[in-house]
N, C-alpha and C. Protein backbone atom coordinates (compact mmCIF):
# COMPACT_ATOMS: atom_id res chain seq x y z
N UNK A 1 -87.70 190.10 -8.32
CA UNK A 1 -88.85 189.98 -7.45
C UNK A 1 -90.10 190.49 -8.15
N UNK A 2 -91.72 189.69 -8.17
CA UNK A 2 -92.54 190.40 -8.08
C UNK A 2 -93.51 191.22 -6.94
N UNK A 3 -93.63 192.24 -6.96
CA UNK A 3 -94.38 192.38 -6.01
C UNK A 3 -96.07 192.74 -6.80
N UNK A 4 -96.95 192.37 -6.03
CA UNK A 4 -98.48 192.36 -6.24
C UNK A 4 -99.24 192.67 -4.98
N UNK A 5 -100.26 193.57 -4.87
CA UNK A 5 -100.82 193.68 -3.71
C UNK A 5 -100.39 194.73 -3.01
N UNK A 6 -101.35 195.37 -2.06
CA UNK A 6 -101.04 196.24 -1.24
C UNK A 6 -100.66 195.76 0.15
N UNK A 7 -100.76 194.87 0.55
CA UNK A 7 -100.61 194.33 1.72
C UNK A 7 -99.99 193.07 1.32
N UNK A 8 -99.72 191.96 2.63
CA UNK A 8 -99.34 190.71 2.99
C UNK A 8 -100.64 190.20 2.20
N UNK A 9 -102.06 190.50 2.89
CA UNK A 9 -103.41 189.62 2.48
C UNK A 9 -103.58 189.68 0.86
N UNK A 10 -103.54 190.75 0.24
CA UNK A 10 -103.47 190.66 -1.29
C UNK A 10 -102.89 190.41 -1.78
N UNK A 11 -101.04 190.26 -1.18
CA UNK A 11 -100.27 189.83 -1.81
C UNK A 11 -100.90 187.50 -1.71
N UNK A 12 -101.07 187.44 -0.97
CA UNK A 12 -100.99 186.14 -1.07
C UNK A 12 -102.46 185.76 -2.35
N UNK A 13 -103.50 186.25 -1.81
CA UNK A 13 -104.73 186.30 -2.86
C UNK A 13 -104.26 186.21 -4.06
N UNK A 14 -103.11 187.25 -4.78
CA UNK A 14 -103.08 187.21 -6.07
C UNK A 14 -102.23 185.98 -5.98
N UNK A 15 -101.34 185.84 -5.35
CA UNK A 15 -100.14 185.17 -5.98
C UNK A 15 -100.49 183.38 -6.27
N UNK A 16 -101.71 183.31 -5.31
CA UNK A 16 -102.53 182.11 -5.08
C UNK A 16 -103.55 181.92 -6.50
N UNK A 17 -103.55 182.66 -7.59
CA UNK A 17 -104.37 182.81 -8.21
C UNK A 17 -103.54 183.01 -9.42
N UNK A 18 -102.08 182.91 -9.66
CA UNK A 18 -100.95 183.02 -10.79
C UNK A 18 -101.00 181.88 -11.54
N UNK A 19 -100.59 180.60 -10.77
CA UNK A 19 -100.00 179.60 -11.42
C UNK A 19 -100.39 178.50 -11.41
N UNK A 20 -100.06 177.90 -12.29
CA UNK A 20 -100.78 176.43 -12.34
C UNK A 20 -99.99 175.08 -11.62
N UNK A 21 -98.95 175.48 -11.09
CA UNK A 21 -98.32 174.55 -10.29
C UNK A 21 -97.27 175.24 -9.27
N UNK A 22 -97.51 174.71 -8.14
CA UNK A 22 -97.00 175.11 -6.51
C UNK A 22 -95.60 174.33 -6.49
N UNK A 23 -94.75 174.62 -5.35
CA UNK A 23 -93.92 174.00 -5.37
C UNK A 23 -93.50 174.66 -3.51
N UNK A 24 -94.14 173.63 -1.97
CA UNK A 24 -93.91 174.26 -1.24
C UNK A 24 -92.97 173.53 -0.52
N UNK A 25 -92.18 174.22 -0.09
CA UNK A 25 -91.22 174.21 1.10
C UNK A 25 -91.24 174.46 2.61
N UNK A 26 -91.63 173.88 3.28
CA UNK A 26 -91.43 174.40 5.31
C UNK A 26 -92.93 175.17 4.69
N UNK A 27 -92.74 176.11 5.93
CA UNK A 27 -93.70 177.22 5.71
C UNK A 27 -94.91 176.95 6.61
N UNK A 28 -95.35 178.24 7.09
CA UNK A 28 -96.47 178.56 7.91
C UNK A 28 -97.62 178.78 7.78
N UNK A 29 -98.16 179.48 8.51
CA UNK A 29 -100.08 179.59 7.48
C UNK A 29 -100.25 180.25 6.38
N UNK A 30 -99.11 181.12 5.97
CA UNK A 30 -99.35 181.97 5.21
C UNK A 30 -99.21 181.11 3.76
N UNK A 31 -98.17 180.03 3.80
CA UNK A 31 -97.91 179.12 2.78
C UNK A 31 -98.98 178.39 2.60
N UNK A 32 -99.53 178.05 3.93
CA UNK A 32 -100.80 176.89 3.97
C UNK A 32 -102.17 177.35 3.03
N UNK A 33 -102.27 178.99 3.72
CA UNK A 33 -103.43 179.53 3.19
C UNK A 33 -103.20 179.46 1.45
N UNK A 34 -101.96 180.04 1.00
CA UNK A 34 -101.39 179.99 -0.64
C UNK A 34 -101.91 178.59 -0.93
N UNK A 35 -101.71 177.90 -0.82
CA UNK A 35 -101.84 176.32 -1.09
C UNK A 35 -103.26 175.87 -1.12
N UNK A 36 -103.84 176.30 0.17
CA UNK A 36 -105.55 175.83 -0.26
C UNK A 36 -106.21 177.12 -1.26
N UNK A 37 -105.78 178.10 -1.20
CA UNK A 37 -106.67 179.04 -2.79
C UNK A 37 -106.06 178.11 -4.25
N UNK A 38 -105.03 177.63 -4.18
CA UNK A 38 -104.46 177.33 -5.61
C UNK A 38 -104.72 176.51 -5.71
N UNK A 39 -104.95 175.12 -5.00
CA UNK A 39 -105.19 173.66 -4.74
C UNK A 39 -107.36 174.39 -4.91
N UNK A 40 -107.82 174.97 -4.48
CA UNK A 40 -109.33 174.96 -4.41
C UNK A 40 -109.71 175.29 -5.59
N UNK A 41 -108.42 175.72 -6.62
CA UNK A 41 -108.88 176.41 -7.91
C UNK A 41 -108.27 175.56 -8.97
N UNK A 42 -108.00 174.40 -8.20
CA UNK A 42 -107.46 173.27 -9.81
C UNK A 42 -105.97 173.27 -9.19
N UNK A 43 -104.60 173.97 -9.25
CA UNK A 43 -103.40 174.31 -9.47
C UNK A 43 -102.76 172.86 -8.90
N UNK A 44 -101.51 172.44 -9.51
CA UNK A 44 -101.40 171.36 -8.64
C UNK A 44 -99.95 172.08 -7.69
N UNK A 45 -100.59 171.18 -6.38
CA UNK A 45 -99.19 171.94 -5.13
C UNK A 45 -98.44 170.76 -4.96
N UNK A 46 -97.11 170.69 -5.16
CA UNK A 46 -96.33 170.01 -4.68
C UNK A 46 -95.49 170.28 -3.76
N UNK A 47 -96.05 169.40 -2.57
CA UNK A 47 -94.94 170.05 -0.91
C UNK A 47 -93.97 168.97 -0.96
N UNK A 48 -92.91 170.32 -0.35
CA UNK A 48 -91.69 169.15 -0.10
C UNK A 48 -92.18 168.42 1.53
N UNK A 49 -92.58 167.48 1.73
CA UNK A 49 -93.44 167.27 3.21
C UNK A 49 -92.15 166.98 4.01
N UNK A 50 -90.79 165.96 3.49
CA UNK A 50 -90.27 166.27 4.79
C UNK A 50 -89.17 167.33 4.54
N UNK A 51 -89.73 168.57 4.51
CA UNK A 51 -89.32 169.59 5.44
C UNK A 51 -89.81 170.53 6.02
N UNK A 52 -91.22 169.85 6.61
CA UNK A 52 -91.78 170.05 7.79
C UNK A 52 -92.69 171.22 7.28
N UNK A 53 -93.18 172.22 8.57
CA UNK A 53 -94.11 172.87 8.91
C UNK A 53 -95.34 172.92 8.01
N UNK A 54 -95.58 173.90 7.59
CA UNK A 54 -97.21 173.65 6.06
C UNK A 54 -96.93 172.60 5.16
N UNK A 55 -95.43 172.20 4.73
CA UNK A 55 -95.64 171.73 3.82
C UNK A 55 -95.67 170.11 3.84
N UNK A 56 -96.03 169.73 5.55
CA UNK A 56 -95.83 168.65 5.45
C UNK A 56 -97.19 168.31 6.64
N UNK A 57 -98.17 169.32 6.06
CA UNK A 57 -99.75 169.37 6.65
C UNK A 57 -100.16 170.18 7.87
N UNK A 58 -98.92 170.45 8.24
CA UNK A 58 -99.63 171.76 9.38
C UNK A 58 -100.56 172.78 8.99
N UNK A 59 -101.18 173.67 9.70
CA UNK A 59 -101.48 174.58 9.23
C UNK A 59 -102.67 174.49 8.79
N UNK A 60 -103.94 173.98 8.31
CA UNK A 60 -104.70 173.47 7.46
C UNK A 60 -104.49 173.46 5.90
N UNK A 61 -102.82 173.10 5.56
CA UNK A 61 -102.09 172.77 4.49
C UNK A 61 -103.47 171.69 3.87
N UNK A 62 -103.94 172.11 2.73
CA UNK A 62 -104.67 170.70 2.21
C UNK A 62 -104.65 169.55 1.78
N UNK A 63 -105.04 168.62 2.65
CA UNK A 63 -104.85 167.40 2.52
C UNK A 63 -104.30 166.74 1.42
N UNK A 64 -105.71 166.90 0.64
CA UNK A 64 -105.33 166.43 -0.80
C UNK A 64 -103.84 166.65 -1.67
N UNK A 65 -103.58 167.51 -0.97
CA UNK A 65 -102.23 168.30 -1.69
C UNK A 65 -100.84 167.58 -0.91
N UNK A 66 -101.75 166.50 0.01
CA UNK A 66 -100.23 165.65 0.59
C UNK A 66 -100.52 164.37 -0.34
N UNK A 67 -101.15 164.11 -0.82
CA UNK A 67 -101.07 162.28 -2.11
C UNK A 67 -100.36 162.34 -2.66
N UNK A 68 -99.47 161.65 -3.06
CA UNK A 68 -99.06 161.60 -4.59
C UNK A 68 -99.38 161.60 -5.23
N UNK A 69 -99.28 162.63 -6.35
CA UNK A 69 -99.68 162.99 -7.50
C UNK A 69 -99.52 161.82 -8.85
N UNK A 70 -100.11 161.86 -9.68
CA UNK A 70 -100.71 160.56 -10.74
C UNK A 70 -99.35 160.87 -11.38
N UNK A 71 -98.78 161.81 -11.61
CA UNK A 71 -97.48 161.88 -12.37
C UNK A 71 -95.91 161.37 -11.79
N UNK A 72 -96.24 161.27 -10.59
CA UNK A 72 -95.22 161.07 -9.90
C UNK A 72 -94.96 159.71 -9.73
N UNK A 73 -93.58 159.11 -9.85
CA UNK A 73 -93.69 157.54 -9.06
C UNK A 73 -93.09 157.41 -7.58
N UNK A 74 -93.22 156.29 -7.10
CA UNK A 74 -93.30 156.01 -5.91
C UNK A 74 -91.75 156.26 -5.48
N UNK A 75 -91.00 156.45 -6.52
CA UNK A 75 -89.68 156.70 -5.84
C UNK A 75 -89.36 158.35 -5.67
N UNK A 76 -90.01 158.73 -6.67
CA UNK A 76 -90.06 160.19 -6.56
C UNK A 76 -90.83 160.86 -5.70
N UNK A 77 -92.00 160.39 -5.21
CA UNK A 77 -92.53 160.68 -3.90
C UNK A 77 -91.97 160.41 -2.60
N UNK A 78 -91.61 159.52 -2.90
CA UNK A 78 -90.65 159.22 -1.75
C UNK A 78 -89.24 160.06 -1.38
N UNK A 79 -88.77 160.68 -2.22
CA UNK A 79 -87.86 161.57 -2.00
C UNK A 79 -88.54 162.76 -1.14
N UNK A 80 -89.54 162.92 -1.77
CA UNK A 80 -90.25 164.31 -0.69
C UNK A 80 -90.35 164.04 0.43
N UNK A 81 -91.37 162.93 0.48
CA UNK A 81 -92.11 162.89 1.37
C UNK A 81 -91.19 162.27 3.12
N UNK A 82 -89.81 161.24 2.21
CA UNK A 82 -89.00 160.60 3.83
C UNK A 82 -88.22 161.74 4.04
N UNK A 83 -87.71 161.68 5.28
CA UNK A 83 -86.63 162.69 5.86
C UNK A 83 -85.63 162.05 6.21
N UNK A 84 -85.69 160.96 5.67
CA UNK A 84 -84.02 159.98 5.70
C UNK A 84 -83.82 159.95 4.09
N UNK A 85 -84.42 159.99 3.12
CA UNK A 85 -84.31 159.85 1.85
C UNK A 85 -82.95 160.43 1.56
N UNK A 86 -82.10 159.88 0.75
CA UNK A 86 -80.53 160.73 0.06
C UNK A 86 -81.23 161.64 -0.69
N UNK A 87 -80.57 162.65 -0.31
CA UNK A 87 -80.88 164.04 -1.43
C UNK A 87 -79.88 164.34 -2.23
C-alpha cells in the first residue's frame, strides 16, 4: 500500500497528480473527483464503464474520459464499455 496525505482530501489530490494513466472501476465521487484532476492535467483515464457508478459517468466522472481513446479499437472498447460483452 501507499499511503499519501493527511486526510481522504489530500490523499485523493496527490494521488490524482501521480500518474500518467488511470484505470477506473465502479466507483463514487471520490473516483469521479480522481479522474477529473488527472484527466484536467493531461493523464489518460480509462473507465471500465460497464461496471457502472463513476466509471460509467456518474458523478461528474469526465466526459471526455468516456470516448474511446485513439489507441484503442472498436473491439477493445467495446469490451469496456457493453455489459453483455464476454469477459
Amino acid at each position: 500500500d501507499i499511503h499519501a496525505g493527511a486526510d481522504l482530501e489530500e490523499r485523493k489530490a496527490i494521488f490524482g497528480l501521480l500518474g500518467d494513466a488511470y484505470i477506473t472501476v465502479e466507483g463514487g465521487p471520490g473516483v469521479a473527483e480522481e479522474a477529473r484532476v488527472a484527466h484536467a492535467r493531461g493523464a489518460t483515464v480509462l473507465p471500465l464503464i460497464r461496471s457502472g457508478g463513476a466509471s460509467s459517468g456518474m458523478f461528474d466522472f469526465p466526459p471526455a474520459a468516456l470516448q474511446k481513446p485513439e489507441f484503442a479499437s472498436e473491439a477493445q472498447w467495446s469490451l469496456l464499455t457493453k455489459t453483455d460483452a464476454p469477459v
